[in-house]
Protein backbone atom coordinates (compact mmCIF):
# COMPACT_ATOMS: atom_id res chain seq x y z
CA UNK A 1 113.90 91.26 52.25
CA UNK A 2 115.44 88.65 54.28
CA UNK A 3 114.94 91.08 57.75
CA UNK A 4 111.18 90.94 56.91
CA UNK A 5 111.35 87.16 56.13
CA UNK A 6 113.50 87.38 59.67
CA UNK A 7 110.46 89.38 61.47
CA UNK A 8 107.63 87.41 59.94
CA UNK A 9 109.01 84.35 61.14
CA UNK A 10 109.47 85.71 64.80
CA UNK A 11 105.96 86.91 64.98
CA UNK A 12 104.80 83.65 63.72
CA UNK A 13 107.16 81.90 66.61
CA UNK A 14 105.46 84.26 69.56
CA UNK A 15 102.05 83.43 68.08
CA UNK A 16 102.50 79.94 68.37
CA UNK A 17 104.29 79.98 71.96
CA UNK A 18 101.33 82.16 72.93
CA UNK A 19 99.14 79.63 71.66
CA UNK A 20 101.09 76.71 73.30
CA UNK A 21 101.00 78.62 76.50
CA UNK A 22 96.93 79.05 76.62
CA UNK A 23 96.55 75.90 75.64
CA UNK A 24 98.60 74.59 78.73
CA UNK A 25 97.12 77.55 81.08
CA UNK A 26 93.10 75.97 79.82
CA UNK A 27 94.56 72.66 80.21
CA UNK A 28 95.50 72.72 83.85
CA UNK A 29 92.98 75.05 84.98
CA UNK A 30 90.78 72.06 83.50
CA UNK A 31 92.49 69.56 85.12
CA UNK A 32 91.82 71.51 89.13
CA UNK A 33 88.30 72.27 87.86
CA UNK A 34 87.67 68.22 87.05
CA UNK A 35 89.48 67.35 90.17
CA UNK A 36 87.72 70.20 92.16
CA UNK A 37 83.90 69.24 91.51
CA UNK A 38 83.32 65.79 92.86
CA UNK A 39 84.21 67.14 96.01
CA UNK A 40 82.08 69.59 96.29
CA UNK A 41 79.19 67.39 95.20
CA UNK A 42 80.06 65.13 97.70
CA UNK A 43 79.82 67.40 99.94
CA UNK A 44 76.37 68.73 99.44
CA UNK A 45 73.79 67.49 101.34
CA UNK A 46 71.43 66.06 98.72
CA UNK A 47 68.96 62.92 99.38
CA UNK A 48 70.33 60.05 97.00
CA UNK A 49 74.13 61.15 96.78
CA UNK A 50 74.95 58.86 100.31
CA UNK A 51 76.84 56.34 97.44
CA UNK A 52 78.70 58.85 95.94
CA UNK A 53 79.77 60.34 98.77
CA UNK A 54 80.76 56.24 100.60
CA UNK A 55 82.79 56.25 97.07
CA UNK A 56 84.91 59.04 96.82
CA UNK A 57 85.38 58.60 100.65
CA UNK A 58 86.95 55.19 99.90
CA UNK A 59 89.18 56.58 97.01
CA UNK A 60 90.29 59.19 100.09
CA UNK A 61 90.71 57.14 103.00
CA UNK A 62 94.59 56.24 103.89
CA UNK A 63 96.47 55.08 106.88
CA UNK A 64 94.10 54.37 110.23
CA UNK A 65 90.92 55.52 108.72
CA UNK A 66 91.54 52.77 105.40
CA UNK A 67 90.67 49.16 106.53
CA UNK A 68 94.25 47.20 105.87
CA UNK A 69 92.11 44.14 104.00
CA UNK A 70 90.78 46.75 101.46
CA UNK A 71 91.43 45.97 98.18
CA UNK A 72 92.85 47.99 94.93
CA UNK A 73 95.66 49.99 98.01
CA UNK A 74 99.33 50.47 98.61
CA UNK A 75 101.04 50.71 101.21
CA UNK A 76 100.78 54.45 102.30
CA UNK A 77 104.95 54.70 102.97
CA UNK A 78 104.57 55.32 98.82
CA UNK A 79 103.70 58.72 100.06
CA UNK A 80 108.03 59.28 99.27
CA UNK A 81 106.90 58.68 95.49
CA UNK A 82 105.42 61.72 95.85
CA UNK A 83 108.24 63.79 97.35
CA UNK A 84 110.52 62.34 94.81
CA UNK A 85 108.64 63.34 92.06
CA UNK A 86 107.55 66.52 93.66
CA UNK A 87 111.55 67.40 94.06
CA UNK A 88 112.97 66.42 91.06
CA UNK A 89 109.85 68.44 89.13
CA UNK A 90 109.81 71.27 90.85
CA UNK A 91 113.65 71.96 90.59
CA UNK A 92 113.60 71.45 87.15
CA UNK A 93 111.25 74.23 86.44
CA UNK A 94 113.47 76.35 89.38
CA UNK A 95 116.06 76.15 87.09
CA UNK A 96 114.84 76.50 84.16
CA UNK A 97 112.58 79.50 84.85
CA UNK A 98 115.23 81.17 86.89
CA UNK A 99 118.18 80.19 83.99
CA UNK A 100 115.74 81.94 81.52
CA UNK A 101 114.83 84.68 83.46
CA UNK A 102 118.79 85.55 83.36
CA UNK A 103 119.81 84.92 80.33
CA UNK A 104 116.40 85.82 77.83
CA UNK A 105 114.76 88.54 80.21
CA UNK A 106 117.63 91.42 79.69
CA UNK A 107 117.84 90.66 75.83
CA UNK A 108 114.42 91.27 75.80
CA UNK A 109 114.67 94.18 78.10
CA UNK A 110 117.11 95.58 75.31
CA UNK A 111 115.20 94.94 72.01
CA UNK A 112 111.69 96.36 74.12
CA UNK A 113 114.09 99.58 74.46
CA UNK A 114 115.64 99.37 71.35
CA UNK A 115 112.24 99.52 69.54
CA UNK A 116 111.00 102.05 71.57
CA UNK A 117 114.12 104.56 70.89
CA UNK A 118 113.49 103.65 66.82
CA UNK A 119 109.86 104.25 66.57
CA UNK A 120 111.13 107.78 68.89
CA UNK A 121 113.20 108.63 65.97
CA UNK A 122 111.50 107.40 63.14
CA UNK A 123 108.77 109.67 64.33
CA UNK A 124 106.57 106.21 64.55
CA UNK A 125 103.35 106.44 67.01
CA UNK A 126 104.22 106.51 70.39
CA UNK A 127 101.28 104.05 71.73
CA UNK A 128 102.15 101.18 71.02
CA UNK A 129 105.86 101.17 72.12
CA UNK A 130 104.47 102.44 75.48
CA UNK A 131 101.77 99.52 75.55
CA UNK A 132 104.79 96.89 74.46
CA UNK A 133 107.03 97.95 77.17
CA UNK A 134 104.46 98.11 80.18
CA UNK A 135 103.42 94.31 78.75
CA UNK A 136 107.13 93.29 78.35
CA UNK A 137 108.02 94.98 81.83
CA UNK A 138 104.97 93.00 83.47
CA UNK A 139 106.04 89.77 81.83
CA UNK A 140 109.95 90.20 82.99
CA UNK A 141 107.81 90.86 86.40
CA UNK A 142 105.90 87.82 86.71
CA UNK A 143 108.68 85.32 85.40
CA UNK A 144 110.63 86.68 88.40
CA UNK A 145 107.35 86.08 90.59
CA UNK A 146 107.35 83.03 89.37
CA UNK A 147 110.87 81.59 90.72
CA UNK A 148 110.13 83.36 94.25
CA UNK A 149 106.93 81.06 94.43
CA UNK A 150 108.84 78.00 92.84
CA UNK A 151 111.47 78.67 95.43
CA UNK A 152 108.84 78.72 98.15
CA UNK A 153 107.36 75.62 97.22
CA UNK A 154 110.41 73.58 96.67
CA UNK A 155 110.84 74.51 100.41
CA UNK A 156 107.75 73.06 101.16
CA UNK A 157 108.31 69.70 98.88
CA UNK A 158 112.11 69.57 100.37
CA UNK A 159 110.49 69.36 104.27
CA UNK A 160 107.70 66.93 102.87
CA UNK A 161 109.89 64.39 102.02
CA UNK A 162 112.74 64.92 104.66
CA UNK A 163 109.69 64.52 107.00
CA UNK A 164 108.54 60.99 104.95
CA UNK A 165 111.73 59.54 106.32
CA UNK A 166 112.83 61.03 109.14
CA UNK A 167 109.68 62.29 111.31
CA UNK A 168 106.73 59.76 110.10
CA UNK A 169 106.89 55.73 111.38
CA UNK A 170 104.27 54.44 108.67
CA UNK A 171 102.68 51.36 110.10
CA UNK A 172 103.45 48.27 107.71
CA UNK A 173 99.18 47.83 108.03
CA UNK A 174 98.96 51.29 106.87
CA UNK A 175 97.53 51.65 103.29
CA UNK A 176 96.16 54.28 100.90
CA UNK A 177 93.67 53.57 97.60
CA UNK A 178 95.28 53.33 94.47
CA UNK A 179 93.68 56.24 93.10
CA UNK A 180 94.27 58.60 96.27
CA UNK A 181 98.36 57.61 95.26
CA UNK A 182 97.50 58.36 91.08
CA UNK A 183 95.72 61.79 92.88
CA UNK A 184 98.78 62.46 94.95
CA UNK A 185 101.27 61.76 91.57
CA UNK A 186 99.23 64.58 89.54
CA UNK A 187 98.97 66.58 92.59
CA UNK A 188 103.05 67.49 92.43
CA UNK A 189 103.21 67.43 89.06
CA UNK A 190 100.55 69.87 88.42
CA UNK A 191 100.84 72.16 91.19
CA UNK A 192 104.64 73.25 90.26
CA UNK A 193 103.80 73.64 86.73
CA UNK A 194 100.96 75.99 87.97
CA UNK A 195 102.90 78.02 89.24
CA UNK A 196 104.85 79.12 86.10
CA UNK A 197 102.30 77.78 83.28
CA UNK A 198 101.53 81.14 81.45
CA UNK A 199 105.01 81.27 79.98
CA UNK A 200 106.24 77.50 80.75
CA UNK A 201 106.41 76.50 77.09
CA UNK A 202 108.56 79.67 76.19
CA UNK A 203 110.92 78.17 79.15
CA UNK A 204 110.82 74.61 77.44
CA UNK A 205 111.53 75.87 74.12
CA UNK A 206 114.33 77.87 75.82
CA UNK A 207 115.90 75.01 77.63
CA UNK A 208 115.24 72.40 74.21
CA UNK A 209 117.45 74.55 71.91
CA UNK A 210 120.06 74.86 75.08
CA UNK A 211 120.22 71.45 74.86
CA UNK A 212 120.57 71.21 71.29
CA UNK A 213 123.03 73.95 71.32
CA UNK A 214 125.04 71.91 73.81
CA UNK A 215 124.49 68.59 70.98
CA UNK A 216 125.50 70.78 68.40
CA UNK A 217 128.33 72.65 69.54
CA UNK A 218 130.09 70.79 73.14
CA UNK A 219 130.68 71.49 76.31
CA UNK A 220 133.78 73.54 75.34
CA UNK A 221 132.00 76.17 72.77
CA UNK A 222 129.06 76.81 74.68
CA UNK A 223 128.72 80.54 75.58
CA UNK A 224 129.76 80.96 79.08
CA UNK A 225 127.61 83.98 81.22
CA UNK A 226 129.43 85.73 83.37
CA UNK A 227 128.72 84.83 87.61
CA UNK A 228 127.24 87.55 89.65
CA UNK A 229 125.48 87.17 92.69
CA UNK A 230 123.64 90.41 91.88
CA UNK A 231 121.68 88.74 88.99
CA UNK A 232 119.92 86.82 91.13
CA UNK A 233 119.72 88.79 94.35
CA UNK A 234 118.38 91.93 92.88
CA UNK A 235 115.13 90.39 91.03
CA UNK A 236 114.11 89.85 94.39
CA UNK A 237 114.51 93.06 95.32
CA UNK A 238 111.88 94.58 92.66
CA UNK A 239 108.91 92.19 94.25
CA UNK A 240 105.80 93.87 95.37
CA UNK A 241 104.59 94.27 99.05
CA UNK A 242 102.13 91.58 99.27
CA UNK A 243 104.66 88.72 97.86
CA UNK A 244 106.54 89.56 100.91
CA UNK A 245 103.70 89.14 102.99
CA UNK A 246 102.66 85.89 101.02
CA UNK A 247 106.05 84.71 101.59
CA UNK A 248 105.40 85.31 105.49
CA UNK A 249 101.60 83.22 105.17
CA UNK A 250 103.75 80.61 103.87
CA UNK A 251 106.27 80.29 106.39
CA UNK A 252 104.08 80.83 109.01
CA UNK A 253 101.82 77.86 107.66
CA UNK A 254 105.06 75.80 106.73
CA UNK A 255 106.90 75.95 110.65
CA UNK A 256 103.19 75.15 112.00
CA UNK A 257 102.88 71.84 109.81
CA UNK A 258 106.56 70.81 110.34
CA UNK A 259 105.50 70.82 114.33
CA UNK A 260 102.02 69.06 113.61
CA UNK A 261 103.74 65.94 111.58
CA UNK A 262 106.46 66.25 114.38
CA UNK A 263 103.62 65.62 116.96
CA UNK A 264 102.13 62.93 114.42
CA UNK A 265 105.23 61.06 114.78
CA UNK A 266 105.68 61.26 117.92
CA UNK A 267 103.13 59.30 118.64
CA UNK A 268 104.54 55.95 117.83
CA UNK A 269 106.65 56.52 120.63
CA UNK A 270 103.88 56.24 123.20
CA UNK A 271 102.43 53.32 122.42
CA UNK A 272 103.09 49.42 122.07
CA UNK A 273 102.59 48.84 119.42
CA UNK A 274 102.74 50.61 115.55
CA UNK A 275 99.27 49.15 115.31
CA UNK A 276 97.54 51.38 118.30
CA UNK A 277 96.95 55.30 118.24
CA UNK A 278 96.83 57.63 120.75
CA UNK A 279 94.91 61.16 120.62
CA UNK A 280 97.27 64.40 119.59
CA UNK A 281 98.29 67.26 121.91
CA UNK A 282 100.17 70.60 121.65
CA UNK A 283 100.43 73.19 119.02
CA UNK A 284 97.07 73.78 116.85
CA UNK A 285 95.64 70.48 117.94
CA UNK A 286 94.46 72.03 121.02
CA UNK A 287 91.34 74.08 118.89
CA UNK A 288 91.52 71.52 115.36
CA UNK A 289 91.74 67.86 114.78
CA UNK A 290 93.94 68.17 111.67
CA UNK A 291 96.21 71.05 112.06
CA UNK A 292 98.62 69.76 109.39
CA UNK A 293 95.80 70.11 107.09
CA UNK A 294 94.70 73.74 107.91
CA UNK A 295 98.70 74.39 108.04
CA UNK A 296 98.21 72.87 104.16
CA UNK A 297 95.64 75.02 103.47
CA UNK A 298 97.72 78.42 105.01
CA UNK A 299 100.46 77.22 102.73
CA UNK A 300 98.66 77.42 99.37
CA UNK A 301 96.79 80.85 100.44
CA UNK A 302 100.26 82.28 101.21
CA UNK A 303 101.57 81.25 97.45
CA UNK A 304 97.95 83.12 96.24
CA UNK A 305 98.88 85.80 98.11
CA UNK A 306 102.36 86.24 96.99
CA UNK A 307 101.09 85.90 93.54
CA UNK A 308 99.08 88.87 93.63
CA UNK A 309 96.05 87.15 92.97
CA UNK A 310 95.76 87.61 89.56
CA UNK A 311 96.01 84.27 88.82
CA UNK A 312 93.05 81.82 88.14
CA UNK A 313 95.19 78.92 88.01
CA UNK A 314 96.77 79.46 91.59
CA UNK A 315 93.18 80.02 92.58
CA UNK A 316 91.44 76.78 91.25
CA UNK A 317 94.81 75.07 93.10
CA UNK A 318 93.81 76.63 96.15
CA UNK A 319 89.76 75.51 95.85
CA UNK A 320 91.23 72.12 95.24
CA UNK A 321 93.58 71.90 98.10
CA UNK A 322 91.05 73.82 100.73
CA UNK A 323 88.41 71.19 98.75
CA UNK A 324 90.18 67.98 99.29
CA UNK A 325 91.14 68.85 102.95
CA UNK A 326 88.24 69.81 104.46
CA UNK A 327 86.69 66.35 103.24
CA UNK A 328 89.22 64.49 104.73
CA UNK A 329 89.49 66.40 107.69
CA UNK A 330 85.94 65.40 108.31
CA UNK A 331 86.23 62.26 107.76
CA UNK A 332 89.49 62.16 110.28
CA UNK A 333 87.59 64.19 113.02
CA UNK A 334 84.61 61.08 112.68
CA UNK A 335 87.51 58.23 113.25
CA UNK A 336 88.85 60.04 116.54
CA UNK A 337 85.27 60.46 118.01
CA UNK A 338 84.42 56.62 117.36
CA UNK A 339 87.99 55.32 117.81
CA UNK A 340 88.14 57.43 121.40
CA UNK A 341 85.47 57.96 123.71
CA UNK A 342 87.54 61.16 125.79
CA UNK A 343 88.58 62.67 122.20
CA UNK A 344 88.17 66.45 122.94
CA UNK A 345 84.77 67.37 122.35
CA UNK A 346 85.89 71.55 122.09
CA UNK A 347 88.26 70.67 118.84
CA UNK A 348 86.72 71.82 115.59
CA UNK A 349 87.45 70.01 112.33
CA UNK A 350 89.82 71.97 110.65
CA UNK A 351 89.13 75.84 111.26
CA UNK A 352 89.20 77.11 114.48
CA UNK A 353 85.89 78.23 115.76
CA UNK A 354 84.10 78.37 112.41
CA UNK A 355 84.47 74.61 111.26
């Protein structure tokens, strides 16, 4: 009696982390979706949308393109607010997913087995055991996916803010629109969290009753695993072909941005003042205006790409990004050509040869 009070009550549990878990999935693919369409409207090139476009242009503009005197801004150096939340985010749901992924994933390896070898010898039907353990192989799969592309992008947020400080000489004129700094604020907080949302609230409820294990019982009584470098080497190993070659999109986008932004910075060195700009040279800005945007873009294809592709989320993050870029790569590529009458009239926007 009390095992099937016992079993009731676990099915119950999984139904309601299942629920919890499409709820946050519909949530966030909401959220890109929202984010996602005003761009693309803006971008359409419909009589009687000039305001909306002049609008969500000055939500977008930072830096030399923003007029210093504009109102409802900050100063754009608040980009670090981003990195800072972007860091502390994304390593929390590193170690949480990858804590997890040791500690629940070969329990549930066992009781998958377990059940299978009981409904064997109970002479039980053979279909659905097979069904459970391809789904409950898939699922250890993709939580494993899931730190390799949270690993990747806490590279990417790591570099972002070492960059904030140490590459980038922010003009103290230099401002971004309020609302372009809230955008940048759910930016890193949602793109993380899409990267792991389709089991995220099994991970929370994992790490809440670790914590409350660690109220309940101390420091001293918690149950200690054992250290071996093999648990989280060999994961790794078991990843398919094409989140290898994601992984190699990414870097390849990642090392091209990290020499754009050094070029960017750079630039205060030639000039007088922090007030004047110069044009860019070297790397991609010989065929594009804003490399370090199509670098951007190169990065988030690469994560899509590792995933597999399977995911909508990662997709509608990827419209966004390529979204949002492209915009304000046009609008970049129309400063330099009225700011600079020898800008370069061979560089496209932000694709080389197509756009």
């Amino acid at each position: 009696m009390i095992r099937i009070e016992v079993s009731n009550f676990t099915v119950v549990l999984l139904f309601k982390m299942e629920e919890l878990g499409l709820g946050l999935v519909s949530l966030l693919r909401a959220a890109w979706i929202i984010a996602t369409l005003p761009i693309l409207v803006a971008c359409l090139p419909l009589p009687g949308l000039g305001w909306f476009r002049r609008t969500l242009l000055g939500f977008a503009k930072r830096g030399k393109i923003l007029q210093s005197n504009s109102k409802l801004t900050v100063p754009q150096r608040f980009f670090s607010h981003f990195y800072v939340v972007a860091i502390f985010w994304t390593t929390f749901l590193l170690i949480a997913v990858w804590f997890y992924a040791i500690k629940m994933l070969p329990s549930l390896i066992e009781q998958d087995l377990f059940s299978t070898i009981t409904s064997h010898l109970t002479g039980g039907s053979h279909a659905f055991p097979l069904n459970k353990s391809l789904s409950t192989k898939e699922h250890v799969y993709n939580v494993w996916l899931s730190v390799f592309l949270l690993l990747l992008m806490e590279a990417q947020v790591l570099r972002r803010f070492y960059e904030t400080f140490y590459v980038f000489n922010y003009s103290p004129s230099a401002r971004m629109h309020i609302f372009g700094y809230l955008a940048g604020l759910f930016f890193y907080t949602a793109a993380p969290l899409s990267l792991c949302c389709t089991f995220a609230p099994e991970v929370f409820n994992f790490v809440k009753n670790l914590v409350a294990e660690f109220i309940v019982r101390g420091k001293d009584r918690m149950s200690r695993p054992e250290f071996n470098i093999w648990i989280f080497v060999t994961p790794f190993l078991t990843l398919r072909w094409y989140s290898w070659i994601g992984g190699a999109i990414f870097l390849w986008g990642w090392v091209h941005q990290l020499r754009c932004h050094e070029i960017l910075g750079s630039l205060r060195e030639k000039t007088e003042k922090l007030e004047d700009y110069v044009i860019p040279y070297g790397d991609w800005f010989e065929y594009i205006s804003s490399p370090h945007y199509s670098a951007e873009i190169v990065i988030y294809g690469g994560l899509v790409v590792a995933s597999g592709g399977g995911d909508l989320s990662l997709w509608l993050l990827f419209a966004f990004v390529v979204a949002n870029l492209v915009f304000a790569a046009t609008e970049t590529q129309r400063w330099y050509r009225h700011k600079f009458d020898d800008y370069p009239r061979n560089r496209y926007i932000i694709f080389p040869f197509v756009y």
